[in-house]
Protein backbone atom coordinates (compact mmCIF):
# COMPACT_ATOMS: atom_id res chain seq x y z
CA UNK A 1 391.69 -172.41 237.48
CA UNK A 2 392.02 -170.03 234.76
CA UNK A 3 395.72 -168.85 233.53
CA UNK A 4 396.19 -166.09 230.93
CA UNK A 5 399.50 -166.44 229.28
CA UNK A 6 401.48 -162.79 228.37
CA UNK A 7 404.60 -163.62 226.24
CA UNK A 8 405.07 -162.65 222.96
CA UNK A 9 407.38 -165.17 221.67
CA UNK A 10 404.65 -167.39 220.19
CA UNK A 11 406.07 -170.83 219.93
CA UNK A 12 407.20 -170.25 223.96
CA UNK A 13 403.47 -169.44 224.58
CA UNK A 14 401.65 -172.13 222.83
CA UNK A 15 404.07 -174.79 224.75
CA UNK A 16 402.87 -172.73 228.00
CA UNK A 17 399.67 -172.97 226.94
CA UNK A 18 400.21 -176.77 226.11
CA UNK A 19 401.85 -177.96 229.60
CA UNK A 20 399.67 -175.50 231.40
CA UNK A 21 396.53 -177.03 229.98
CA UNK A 22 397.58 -180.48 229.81
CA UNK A 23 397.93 -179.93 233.62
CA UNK A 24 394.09 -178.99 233.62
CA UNK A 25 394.07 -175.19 233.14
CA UNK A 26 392.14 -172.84 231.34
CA UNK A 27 394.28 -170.67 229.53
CA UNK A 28 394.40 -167.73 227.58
CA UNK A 29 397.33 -165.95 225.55
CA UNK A 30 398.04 -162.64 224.63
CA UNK A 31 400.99 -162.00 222.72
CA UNK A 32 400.97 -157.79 222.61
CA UNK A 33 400.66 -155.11 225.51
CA UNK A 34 397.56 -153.94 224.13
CA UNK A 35 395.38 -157.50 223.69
CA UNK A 36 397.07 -157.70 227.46
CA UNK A 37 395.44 -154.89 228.24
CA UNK A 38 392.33 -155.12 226.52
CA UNK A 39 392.13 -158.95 228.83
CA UNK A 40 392.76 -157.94 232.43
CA UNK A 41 390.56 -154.83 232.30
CA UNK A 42 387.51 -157.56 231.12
CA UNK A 43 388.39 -160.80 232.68
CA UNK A 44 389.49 -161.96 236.08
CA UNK A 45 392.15 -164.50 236.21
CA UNK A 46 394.36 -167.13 239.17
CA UNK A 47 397.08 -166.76 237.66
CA UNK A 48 398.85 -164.18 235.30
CA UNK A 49 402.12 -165.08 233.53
CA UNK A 50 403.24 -161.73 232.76
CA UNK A 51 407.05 -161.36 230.13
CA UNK A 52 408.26 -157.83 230.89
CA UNK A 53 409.33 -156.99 227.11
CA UNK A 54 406.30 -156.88 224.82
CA UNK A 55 405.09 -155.18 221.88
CA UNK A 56 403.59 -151.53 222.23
CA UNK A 57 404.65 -151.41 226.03
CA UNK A 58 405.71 -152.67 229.09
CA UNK A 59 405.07 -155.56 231.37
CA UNK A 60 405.26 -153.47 234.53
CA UNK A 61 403.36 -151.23 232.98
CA UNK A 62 400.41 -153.91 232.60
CA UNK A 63 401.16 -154.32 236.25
CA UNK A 64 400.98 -151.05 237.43
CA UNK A 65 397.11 -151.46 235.92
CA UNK A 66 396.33 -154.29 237.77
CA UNK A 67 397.76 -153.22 240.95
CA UNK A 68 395.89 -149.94 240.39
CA UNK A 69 392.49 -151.60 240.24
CA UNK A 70 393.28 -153.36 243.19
CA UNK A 71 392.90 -156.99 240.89
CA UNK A 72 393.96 -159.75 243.42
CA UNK A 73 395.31 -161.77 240.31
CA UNK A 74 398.32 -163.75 241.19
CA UNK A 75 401.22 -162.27 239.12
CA UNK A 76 404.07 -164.47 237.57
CA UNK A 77 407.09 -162.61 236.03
CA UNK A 78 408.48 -163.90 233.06
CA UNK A 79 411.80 -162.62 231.36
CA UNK A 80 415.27 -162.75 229.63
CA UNK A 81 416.39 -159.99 231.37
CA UNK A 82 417.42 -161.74 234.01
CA UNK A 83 418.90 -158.53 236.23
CA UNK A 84 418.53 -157.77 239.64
CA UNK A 85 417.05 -154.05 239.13
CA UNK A 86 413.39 -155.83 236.85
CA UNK A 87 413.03 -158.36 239.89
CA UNK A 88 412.86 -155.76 242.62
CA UNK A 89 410.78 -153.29 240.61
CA UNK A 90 408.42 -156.56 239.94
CA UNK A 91 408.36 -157.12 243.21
CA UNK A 92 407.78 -153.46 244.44
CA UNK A 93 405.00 -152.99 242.16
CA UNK A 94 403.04 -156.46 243.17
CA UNK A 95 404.37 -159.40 241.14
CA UNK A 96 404.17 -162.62 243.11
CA UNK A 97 406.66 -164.46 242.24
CA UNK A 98 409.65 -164.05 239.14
CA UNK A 99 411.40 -166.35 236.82
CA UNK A 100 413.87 -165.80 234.33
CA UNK A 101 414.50 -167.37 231.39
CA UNK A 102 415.04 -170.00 230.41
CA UNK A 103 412.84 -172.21 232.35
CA UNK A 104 411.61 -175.59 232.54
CA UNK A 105 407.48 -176.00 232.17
CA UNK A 106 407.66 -178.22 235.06
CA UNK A 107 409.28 -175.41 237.46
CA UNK A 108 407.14 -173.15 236.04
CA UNK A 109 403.69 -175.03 236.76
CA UNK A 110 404.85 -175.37 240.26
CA UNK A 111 405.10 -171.66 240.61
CA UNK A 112 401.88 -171.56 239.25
CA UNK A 113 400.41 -173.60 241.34
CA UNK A 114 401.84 -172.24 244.93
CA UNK A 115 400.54 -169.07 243.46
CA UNK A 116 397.23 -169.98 243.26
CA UNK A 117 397.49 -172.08 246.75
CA UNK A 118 398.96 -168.76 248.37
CA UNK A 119 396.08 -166.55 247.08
CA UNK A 120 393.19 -168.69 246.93
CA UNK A 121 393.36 -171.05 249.84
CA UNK A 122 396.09 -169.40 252.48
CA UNK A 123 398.79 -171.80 251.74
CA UNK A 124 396.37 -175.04 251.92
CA UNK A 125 396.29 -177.74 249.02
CA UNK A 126 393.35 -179.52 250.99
CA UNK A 127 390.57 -177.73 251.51
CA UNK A 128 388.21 -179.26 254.03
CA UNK A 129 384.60 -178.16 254.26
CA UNK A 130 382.86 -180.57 256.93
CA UNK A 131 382.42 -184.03 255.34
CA UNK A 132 383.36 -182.36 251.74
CA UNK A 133 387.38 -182.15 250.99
CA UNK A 134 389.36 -181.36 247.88
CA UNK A 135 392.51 -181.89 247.40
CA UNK A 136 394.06 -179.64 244.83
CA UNK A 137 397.10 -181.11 244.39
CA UNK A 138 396.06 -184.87 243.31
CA UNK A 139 392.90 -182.88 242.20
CA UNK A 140 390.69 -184.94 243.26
CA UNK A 141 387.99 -184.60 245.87
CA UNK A 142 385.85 -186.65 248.84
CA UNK A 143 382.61 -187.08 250.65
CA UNK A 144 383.08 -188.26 254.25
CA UNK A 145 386.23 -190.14 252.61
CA UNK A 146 384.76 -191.75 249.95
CA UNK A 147 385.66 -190.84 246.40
CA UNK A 148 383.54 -187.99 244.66
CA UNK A 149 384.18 -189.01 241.07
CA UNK A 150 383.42 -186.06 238.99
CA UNK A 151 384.37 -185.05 235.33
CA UNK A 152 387.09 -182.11 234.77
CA UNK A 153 384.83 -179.84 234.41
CA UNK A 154 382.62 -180.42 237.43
CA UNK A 155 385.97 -180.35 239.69
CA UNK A 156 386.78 -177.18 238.02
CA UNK A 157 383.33 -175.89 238.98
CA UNK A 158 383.50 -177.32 242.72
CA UNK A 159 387.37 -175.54 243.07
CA UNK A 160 385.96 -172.06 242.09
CA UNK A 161 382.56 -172.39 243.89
CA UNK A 162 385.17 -173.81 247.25
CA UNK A 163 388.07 -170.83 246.09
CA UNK A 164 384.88 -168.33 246.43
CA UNK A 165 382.68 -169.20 249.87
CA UNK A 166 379.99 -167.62 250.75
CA UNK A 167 380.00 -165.20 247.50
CA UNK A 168 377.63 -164.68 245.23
CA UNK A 169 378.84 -165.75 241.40
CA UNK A 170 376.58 -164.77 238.64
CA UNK A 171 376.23 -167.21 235.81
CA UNK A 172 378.55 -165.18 233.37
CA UNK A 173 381.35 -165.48 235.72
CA UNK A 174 381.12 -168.89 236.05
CA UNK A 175 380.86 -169.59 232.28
CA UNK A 176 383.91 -167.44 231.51
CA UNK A 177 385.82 -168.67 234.69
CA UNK A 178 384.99 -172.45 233.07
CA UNK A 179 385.46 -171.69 229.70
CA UNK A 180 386.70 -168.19 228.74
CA UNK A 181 386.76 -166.97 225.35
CA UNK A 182 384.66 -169.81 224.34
CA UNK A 183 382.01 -169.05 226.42
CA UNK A 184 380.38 -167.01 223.26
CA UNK A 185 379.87 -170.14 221.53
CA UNK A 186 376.77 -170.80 223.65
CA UNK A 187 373.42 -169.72 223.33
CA UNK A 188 372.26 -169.81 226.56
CA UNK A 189 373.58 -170.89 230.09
CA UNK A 190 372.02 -174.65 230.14
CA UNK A 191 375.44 -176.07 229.91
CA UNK A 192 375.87 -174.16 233.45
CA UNK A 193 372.81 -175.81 234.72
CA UNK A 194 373.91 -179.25 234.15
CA UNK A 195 376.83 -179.03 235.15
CA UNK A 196 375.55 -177.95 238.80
CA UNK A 197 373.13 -180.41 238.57
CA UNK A 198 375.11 -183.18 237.78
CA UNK A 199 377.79 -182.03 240.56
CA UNK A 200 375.26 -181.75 243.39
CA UNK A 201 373.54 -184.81 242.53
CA UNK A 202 377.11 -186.67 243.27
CA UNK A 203 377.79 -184.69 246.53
CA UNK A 204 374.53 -185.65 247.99
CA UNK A 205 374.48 -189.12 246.93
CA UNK A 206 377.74 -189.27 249.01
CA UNK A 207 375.92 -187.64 252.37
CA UNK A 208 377.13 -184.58 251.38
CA UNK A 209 375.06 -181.41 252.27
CA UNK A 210 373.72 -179.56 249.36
CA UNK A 211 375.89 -176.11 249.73
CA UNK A 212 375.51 -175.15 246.21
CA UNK A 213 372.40 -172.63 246.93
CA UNK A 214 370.65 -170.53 244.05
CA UNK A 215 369.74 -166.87 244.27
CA UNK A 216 367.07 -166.06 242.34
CA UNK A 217 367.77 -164.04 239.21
CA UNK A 218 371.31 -163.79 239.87
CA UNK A 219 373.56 -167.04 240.13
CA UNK A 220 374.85 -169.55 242.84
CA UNK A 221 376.51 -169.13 246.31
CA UNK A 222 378.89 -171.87 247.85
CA UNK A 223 377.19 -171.59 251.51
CA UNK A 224 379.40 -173.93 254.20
CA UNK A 225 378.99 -172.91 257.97
């Protein structure tokens, strides 16, 4: 699950961006309005953690964008000002959830998480998908109840391809879903390849159906009946 980080008190967003990714998210930070900006309107996130007071704007300004472009990205509020007036406009304009500072990393990862849980999977931490389940919560995932041991980043890639059924997903999006800004370190999308690969050859080994179907010339679809 991919998390960017809006705050602009730095040594509060790196130990965000610490816990947060310590707890197996992909996270990004942005520490002004306009490298806010300049994220949202190119990537697509889970989870936004969104400070109201920033430099060169607004917070619920940065909100008003997303809710314009109808982005289903969950929406965290994060501030000092802890008054009643910021939480309802929050609310009113689309935040999901708000928290006022301070806070401890553990409350706030749980907000995260239900978040994600609400928007993604309906309220569900297991998601069940015939003789395939994952379990987001202990993160881990199994084959007609046997364990499906897979590295962090083939979980990560069974989550989004199980958070997006029966969609098409183009290789780019799953390289900067997986890895974000470093996605530009690679030359080519091999790393994507084996990753898939190596995940389907576990799920089948299992008795698992193969659901991870390729279109031709444009990515992968997670196809369960």
């Amino acid at each position: 699950m991919k998390v960017l980080i809006i705050e602009d008190e730095k040594v509060l967003g790196e130990s965000i961006v610490a816990y947060l990714r310590g707890e197996d998210y992909l996270c990004e930070l942005a520490e002004t309005f306009s490298q806010a900006l300049e994220k949202i309107e190119t990537f697509q996130y889970d989870c936004i953690l969104l400070d109201i007071t920033l430099p060169g704007g607004s917070g619920l300004e940065l909100l008003r964008e997303l809710r314009a472009n109808r982005s289903l990205d969950g929406v965290l509020m994060i501030s000092a000002r802890n008054s009643l007036e910021d939480k309802v406009k929050g609310l009113k304009l689309g935040a999901d959830d708000y928290l006022p500072k301070p806070f401890h990393l553990s409350e706030l990862g749980a907000r995260v998480e239900a978040i994600i849980r609400r928007k993604q999977f309906q309220g569900n931490h297991v998601l069940r998908f015939n003789e395939l389940s994952i379990d987001t919560q202990a993160r881990t995932a199994t084959v007609q109840d046997q364990p499906l041991v897979l590295t962090r980043k083939e979980y990560q890639l069974l989550l989004y391809f199980a958070s997006n059924k029966g969609r098409v997903i183009s290789r780019n999006a799953l390289a900067e879903h997986l890895w974000g800004e470093d996605m530009d370190v690679a030359d080519n999308y091999d790393f994507i390849y084996t990753h898939i690969k190596n995940l389907r050859r576990k799920m089948t080994q299992l008795g698992s159906e193969d659901y991870i179907q390729s279109i031709y010339g444009v990515g992968y679809k997670f196809g369960v009946r």
